[in-house]
N, C-alpha and C. Protein backbone atom coordinates (compact mmCIF):
# COMPACT_ATOMS: atom_id res chain seq x y z
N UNK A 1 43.82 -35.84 -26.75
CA UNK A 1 43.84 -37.25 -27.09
C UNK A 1 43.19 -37.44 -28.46
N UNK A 2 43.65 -38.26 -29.45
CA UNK A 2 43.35 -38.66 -30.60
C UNK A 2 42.54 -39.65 -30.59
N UNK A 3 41.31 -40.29 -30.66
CA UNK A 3 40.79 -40.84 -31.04
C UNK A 3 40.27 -42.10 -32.27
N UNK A 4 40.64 -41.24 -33.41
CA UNK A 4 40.31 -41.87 -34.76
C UNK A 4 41.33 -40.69 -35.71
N UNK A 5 41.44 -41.66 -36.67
CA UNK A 5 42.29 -40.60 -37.83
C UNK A 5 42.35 -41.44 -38.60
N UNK A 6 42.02 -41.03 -39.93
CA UNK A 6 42.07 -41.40 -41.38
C UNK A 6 42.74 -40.18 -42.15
N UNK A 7 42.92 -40.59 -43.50
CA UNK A 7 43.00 -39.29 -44.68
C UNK A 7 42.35 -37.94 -44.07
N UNK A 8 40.81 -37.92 -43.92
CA UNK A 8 39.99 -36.99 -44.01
C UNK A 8 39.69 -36.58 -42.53
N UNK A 9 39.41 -37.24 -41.87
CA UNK A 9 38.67 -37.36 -40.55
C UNK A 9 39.86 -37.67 -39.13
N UNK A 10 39.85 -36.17 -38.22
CA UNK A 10 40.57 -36.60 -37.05
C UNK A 10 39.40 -36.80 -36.27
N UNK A 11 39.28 -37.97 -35.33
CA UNK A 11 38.79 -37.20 -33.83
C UNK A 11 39.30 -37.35 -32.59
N UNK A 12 39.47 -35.74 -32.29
CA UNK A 12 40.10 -35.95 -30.62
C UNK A 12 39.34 -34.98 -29.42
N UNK A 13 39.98 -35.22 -28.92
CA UNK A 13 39.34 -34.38 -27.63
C UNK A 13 39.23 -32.56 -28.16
N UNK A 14 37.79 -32.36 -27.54
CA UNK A 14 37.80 -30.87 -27.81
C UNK A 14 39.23 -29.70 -26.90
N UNK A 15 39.32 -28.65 -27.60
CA UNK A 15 40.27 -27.87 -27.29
C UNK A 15 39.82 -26.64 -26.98
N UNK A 16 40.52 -25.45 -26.41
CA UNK A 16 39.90 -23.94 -26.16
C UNK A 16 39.95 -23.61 -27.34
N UNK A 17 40.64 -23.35 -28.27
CA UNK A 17 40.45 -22.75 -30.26
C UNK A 17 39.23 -23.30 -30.39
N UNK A 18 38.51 -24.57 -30.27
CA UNK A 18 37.37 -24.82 -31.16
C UNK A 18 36.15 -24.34 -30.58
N UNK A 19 36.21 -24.02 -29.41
CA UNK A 19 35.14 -22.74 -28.87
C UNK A 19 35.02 -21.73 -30.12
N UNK A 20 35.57 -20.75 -29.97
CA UNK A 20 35.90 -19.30 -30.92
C UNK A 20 35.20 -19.64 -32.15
N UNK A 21 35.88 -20.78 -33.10
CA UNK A 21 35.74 -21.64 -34.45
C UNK A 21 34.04 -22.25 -34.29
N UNK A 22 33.48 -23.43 -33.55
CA UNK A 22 32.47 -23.63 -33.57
C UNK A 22 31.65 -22.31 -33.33
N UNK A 23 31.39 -21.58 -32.58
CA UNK A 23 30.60 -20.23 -32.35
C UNK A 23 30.88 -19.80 -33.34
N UNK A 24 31.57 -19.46 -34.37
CA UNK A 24 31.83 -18.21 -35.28
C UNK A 24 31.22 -18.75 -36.95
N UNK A 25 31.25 -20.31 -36.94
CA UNK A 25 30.54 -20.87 -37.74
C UNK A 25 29.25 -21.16 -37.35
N UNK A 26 28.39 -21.39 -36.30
CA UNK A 26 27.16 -21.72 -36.32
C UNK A 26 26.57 -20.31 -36.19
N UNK A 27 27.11 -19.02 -36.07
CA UNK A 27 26.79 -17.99 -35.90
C UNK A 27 26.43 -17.57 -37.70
N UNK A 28 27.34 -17.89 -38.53
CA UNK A 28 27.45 -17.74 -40.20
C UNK A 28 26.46 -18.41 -40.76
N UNK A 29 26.20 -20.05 -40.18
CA UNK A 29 24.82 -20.68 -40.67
C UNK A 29 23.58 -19.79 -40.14
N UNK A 30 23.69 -18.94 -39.20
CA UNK A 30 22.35 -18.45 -38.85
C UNK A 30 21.68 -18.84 -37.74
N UNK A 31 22.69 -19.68 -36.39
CA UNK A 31 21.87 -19.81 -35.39
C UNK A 31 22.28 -18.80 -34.25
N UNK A 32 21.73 -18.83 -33.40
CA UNK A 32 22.17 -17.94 -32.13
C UNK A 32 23.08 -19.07 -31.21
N UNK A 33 24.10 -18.60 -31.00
CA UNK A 33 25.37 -19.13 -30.41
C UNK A 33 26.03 -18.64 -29.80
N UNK A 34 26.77 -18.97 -28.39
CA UNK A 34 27.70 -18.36 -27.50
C UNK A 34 28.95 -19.55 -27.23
N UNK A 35 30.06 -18.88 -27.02
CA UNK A 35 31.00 -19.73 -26.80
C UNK A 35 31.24 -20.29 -25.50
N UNK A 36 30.08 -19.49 -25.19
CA UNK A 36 30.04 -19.91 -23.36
C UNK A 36 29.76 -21.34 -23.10
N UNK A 37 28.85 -22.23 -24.48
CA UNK A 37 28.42 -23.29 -24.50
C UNK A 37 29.66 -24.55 -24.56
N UNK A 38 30.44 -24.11 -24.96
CA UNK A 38 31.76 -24.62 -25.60
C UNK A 38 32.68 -24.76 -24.35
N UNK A 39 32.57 -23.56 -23.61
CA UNK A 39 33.35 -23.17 -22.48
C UNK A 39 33.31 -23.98 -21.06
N UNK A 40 31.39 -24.25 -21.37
CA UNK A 40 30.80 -25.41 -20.20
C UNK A 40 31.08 -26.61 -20.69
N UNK A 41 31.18 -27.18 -21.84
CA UNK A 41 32.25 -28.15 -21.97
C UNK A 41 32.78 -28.88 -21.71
N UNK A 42 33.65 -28.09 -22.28
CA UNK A 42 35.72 -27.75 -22.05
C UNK A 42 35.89 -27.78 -20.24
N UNK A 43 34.82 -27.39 -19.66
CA UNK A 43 35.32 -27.17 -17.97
C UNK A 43 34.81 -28.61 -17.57
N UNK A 44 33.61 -29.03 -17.95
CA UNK A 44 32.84 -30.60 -17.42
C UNK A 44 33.59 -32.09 -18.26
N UNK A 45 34.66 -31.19 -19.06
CA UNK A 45 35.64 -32.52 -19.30
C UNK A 45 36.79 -32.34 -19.01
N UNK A 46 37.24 -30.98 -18.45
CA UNK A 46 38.45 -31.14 -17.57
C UNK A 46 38.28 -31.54 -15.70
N UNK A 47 36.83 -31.35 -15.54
CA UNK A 47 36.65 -32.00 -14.19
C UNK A 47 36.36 -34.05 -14.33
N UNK A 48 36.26 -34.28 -15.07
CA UNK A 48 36.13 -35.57 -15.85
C UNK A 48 34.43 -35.87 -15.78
N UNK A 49 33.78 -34.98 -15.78
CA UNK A 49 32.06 -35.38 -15.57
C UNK A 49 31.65 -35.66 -17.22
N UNK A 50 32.53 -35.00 -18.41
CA UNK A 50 32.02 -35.61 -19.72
C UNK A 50 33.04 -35.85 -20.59
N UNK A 51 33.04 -36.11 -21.35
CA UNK A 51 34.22 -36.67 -22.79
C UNK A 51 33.94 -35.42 -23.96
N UNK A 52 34.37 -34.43 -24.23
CA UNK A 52 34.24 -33.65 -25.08
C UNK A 52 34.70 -33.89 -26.17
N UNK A 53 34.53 -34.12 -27.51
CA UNK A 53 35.11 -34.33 -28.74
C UNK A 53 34.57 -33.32 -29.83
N UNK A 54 35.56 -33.04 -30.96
CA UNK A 54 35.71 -32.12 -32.23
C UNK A 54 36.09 -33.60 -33.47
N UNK A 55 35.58 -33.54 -34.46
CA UNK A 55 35.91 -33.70 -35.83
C UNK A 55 36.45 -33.12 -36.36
N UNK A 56 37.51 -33.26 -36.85
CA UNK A 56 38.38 -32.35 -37.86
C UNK A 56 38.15 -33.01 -39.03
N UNK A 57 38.10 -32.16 -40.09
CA UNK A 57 37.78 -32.61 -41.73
C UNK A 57 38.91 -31.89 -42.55
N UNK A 58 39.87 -32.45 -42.98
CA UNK A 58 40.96 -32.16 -43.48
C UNK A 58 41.49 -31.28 -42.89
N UNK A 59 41.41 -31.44 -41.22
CA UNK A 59 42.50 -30.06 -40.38
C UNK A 59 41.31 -28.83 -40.45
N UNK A 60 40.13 -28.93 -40.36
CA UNK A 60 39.26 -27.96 -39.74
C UNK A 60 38.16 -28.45 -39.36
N UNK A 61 38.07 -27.75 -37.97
CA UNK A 61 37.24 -28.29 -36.94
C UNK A 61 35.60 -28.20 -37.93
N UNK A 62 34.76 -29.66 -37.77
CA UNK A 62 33.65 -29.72 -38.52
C UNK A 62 33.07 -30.14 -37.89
N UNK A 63 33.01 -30.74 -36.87
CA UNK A 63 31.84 -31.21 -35.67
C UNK A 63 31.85 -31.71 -34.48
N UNK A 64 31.53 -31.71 -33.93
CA UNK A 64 31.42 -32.16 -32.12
C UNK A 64 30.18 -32.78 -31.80
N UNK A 65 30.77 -33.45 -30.58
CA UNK A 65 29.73 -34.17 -29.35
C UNK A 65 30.12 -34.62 -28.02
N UNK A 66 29.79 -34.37 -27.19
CA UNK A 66 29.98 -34.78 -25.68
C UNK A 66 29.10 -35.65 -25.64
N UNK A 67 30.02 -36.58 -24.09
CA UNK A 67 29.41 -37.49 -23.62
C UNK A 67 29.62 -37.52 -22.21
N UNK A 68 28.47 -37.60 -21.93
CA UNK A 68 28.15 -37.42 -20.24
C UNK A 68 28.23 -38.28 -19.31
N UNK A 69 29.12 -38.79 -18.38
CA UNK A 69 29.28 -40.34 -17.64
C UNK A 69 27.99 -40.58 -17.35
N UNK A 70 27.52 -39.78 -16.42
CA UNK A 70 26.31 -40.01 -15.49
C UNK A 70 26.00 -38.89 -15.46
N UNK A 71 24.74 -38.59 -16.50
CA UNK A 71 24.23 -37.53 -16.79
C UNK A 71 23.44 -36.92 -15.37
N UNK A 72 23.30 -35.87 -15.24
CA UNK A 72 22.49 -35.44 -14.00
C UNK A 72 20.96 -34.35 -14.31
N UNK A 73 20.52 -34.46 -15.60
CA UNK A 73 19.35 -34.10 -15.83
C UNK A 73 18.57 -35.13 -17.14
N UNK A 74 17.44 -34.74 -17.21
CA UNK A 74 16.28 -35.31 -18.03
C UNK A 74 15.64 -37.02 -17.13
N UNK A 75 15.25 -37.58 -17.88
CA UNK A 75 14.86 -38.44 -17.26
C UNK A 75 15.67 -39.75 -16.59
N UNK A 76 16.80 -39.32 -17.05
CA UNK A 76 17.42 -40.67 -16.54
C UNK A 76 18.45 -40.17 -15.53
N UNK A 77 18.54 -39.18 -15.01
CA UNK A 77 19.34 -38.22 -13.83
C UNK A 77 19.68 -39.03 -12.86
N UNK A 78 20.94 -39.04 -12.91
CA UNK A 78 21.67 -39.42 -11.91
C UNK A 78 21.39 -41.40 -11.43
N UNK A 79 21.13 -41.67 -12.53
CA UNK A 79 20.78 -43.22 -12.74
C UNK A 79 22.08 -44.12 -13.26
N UNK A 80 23.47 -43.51 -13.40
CA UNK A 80 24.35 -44.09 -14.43
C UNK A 80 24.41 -44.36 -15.18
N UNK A 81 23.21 -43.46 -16.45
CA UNK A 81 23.79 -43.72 -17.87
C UNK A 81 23.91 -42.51 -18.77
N UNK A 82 24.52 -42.54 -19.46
CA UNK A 82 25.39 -41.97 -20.00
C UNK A 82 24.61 -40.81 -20.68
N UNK A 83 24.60 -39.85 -21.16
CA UNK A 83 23.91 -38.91 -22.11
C UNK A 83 24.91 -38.12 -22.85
N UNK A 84 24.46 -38.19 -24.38
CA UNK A 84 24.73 -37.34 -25.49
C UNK A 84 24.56 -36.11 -25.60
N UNK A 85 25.41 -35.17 -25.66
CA UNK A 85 24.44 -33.47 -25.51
C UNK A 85 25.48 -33.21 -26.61
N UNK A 86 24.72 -32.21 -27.06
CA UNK A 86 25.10 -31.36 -27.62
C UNK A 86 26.06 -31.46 -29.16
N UNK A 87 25.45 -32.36 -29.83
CA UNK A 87 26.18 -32.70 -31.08
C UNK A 87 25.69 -32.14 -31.79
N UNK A 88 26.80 -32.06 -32.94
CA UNK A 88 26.62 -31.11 -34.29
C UNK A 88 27.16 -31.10 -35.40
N UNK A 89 27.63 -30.90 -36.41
CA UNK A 89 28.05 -31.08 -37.76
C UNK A 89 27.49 -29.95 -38.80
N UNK A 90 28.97 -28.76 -38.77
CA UNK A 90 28.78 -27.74 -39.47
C UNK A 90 28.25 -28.02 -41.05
N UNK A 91 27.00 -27.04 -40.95
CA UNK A 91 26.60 -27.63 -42.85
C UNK A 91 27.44 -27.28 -43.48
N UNK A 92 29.21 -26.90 -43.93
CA UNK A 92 29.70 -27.20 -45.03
C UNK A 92 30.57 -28.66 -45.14
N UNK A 93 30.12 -29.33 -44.05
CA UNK A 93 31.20 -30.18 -43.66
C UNK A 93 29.89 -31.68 -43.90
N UNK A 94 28.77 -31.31 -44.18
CA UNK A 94 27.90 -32.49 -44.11
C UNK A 94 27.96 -33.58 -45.18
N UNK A 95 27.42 -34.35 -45.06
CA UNK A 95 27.21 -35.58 -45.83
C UNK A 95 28.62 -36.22 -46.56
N UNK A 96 29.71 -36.26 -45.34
CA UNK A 96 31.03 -36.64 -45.20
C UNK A 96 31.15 -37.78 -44.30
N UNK A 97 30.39 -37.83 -43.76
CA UNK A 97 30.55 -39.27 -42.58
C UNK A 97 31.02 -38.96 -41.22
N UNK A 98 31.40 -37.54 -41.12
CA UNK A 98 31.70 -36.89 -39.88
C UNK A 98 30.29 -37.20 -38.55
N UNK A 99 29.53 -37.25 -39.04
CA UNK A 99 28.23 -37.13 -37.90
C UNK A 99 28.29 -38.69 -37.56
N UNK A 100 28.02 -39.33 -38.62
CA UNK A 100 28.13 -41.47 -38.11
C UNK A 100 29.03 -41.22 -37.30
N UNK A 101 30.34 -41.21 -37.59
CA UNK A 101 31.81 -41.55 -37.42
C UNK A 101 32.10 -40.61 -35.33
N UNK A 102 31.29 -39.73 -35.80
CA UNK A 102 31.02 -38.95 -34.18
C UNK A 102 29.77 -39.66 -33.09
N UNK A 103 29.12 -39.91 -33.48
CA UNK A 103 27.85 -41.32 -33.13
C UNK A 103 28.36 -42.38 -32.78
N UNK A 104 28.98 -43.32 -33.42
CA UNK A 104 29.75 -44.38 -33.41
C UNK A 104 30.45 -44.04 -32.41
N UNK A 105 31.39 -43.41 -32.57
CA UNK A 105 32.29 -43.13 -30.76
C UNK A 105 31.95 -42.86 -29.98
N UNK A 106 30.95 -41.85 -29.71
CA UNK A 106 30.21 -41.60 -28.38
C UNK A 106 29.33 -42.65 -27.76
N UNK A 107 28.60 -43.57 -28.90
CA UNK A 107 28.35 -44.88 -28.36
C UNK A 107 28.81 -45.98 -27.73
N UNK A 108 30.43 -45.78 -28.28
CA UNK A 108 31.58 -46.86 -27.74
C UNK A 108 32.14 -46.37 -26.26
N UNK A 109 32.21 -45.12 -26.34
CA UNK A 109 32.85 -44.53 -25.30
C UNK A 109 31.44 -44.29 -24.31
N UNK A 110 30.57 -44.43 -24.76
CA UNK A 110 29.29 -44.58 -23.11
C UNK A 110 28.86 -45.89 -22.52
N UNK A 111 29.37 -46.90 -24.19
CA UNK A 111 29.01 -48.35 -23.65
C UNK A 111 30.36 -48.68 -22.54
N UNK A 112 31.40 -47.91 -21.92
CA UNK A 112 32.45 -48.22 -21.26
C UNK A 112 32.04 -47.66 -20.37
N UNK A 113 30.88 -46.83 -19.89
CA UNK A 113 30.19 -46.64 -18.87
C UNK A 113 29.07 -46.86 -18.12
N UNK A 114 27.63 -47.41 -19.27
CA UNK A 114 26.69 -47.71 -19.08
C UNK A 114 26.55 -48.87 -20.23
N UNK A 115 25.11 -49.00 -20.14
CA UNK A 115 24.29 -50.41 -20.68
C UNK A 115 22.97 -49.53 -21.52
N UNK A 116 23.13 -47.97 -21.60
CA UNK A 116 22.16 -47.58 -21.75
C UNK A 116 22.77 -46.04 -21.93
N UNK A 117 21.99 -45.27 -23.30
CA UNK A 117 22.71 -44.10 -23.97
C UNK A 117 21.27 -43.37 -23.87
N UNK A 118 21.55 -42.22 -23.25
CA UNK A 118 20.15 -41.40 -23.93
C UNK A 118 20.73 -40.37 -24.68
N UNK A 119 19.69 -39.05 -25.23
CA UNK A 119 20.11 -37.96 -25.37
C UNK A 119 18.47 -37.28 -25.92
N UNK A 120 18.92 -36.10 -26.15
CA UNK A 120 17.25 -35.30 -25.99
C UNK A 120 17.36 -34.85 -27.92
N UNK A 121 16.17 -34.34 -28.80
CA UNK A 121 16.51 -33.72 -29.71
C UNK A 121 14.97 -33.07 -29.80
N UNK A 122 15.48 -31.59 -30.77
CA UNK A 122 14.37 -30.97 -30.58
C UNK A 122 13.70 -31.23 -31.27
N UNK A 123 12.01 -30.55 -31.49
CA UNK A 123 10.87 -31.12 -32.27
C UNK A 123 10.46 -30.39 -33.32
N UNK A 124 11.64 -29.00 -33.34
CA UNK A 124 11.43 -28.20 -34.57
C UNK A 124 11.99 -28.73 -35.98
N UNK A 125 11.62 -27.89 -37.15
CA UNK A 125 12.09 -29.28 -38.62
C UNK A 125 13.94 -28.52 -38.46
N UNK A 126 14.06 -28.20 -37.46
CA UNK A 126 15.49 -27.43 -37.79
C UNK A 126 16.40 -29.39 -37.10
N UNK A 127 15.73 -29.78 -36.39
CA UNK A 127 15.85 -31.33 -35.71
C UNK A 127 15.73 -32.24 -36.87
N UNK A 128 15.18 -32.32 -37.58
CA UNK A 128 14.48 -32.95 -38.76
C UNK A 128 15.65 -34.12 -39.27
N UNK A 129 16.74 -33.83 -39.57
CA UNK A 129 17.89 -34.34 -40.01
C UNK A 129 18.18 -35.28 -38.51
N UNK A 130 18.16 -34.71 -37.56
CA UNK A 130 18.82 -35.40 -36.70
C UNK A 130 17.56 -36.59 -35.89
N UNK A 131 16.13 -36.57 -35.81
CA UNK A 131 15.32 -36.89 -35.44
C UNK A 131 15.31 -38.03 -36.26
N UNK A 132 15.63 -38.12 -37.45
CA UNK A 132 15.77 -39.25 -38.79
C UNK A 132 16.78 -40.12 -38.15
N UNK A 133 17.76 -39.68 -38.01
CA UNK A 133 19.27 -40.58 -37.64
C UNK A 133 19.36 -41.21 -36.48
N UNK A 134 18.52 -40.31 -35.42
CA UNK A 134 18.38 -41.33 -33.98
C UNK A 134 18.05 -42.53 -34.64
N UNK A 135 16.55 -42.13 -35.10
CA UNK A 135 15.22 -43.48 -35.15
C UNK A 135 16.14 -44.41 -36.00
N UNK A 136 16.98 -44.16 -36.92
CA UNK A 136 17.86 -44.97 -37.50
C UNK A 136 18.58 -45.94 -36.97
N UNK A 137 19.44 -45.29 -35.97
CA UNK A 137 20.23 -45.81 -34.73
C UNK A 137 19.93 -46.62 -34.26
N UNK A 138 18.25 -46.64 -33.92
CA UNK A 138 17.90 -47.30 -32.86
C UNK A 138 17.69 -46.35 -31.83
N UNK A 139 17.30 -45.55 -31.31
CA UNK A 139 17.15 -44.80 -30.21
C UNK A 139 15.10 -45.09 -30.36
N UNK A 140 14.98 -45.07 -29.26
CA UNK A 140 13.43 -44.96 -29.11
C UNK A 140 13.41 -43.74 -28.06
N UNK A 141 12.17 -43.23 -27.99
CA UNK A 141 11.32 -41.86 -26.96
C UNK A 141 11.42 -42.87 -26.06
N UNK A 142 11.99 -42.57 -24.70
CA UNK A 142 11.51 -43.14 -23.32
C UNK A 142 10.71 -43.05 -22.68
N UNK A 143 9.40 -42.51 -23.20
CA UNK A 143 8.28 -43.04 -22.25
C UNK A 143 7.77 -41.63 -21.16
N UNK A 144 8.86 -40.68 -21.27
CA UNK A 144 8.75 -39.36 -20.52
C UNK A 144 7.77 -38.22 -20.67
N UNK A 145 7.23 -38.59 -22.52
CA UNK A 145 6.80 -36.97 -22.72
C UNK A 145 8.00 -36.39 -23.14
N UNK A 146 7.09 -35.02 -23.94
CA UNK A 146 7.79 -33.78 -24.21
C UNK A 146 8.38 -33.01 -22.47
N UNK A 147 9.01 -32.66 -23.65
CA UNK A 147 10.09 -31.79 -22.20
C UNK A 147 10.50 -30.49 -22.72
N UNK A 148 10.23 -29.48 -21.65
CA UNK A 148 10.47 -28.41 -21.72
C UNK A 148 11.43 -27.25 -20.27
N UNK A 149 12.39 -27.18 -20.80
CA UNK A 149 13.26 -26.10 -19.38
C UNK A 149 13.55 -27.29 -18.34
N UNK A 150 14.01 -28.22 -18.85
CA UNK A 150 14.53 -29.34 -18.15
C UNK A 150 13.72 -29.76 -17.12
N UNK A 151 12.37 -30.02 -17.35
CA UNK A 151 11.09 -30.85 -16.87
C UNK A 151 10.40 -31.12 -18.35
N UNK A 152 9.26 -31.94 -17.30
CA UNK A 152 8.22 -32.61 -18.18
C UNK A 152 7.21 -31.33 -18.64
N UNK A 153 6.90 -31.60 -19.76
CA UNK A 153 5.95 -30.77 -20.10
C UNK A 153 4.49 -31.22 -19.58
N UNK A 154 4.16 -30.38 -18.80
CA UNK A 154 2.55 -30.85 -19.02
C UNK A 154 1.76 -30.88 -19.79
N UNK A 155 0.54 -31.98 -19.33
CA UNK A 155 -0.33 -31.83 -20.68
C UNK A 155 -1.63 -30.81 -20.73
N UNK A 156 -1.54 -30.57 -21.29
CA UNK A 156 -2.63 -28.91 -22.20
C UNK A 156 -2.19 -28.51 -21.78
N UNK A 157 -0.98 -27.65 -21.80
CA UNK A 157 -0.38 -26.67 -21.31
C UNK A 157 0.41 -25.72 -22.38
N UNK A 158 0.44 -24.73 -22.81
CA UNK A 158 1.03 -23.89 -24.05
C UNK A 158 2.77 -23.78 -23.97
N UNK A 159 3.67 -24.23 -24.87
CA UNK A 159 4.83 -24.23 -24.88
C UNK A 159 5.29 -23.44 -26.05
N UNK A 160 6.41 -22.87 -26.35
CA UNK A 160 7.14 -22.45 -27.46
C UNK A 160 7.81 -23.40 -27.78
N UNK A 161 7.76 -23.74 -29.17
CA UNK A 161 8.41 -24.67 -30.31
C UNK A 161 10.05 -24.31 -30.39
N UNK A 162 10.36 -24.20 -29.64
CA UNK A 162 11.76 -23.54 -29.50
C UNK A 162 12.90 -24.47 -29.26
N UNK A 163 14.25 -24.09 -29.20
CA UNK A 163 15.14 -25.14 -28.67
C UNK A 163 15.25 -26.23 -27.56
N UNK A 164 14.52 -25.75 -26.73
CA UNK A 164 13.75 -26.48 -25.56
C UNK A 164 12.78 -27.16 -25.38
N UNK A 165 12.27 -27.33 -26.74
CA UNK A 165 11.43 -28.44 -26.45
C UNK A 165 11.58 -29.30 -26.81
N UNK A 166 11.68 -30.82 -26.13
CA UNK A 166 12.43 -31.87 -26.49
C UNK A 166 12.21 -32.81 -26.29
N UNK A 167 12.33 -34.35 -27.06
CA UNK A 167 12.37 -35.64 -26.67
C UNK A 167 13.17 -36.20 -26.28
N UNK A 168 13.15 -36.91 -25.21
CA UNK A 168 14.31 -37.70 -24.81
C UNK A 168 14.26 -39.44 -25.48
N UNK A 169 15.24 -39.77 -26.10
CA UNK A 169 15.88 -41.08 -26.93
C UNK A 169 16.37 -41.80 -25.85
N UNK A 170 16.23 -43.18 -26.13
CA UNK A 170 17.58 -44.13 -25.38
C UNK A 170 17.89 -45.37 -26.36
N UNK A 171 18.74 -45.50 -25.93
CA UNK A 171 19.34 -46.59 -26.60
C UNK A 171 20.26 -47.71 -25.63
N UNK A 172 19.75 -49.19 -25.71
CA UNK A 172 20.63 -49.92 -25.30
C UNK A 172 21.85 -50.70 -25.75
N UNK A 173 22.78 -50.43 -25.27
CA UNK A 173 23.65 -50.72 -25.98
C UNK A 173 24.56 -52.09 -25.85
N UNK A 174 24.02 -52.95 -25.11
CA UNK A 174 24.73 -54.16 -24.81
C UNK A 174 23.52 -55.14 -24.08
């Protein structure tokens, strides 16, 4: 399904090719990546539990984001609202409007499910870019704490600064 399309910018539903393609580019920027991530997906939006979407930037895949009906972890589990996972925007493809333009829809398409958007981002400066654009948005910390391995982090307790450690955002959207 097509979504949006201009000159520059498609967006439609993610596909099995943009597994292979996203992994093989975030692997070139330098992160650790499996297509298995892509794969869980592709399977939780063919059972209809999320909305998977790709950006195309002149006919090559440049970024993604899912959207979760009724998310079933972090703090708002299994409450009916919606959660953001897993968005991204390959750095040769940045500061194109691909990341708004992927934001913007996942907001439209969760406000057709909920009254209320979360999503988690991490606290390393590798987040830095994206930690800016929530608070932009409008997303505020819900009140949870840091989170770590899909719980609360406790307090004084030693964590790794790693992909997993995370804030959870919300946003109301109506």
């Amino acid at each position: 399904m097509i979504y949006e399309k201009d000159q520059d910018i498609l967006i439609r539903n993610m596909e099995e090719p943009d597994a292979a393609v996203f992994c093989a580019e975030e692997i070139a920027q330098g992160w650790h990546q499996t297509e298995e991530k892509y794969r869980m997906r592709l399977m939780d939006q063919a059972c209809g539990k999320s909305i998977a979407l790709t950006a195309e930037y002149k006919g090559q895949a440049a970024g993604y984001i899912n959207v979760y009906k009724n998310a079933d972890c972090g703090p708002f589990a299994n409450q009916g609202y919606c959660e953001i996972v897993d968005f991204g925007v390959l750095e040769k493809y940045r500061c194109r409007g691909i990341g708004t333009r992927l934001m913007d829809l996942a907001e439209k398409l969760a406000g057709e499910y909920a009254d209320v958007v979360y999503l988690a981002v991490g606290l390393h400066e590798g987040y830095g870019s994206a930690q800016r654009m929530y608070c932009k948005r409008g997303y505020l910390p819900d009140g949870s704490g840091v989170w770590y391995g899909n719980e609360p982090a406790k307090p004084y307790q030693m964590y790794c600064n790693d992909d997993d450690l995370i804030l959870y955002l919300s946003k109301r959207l109506r």
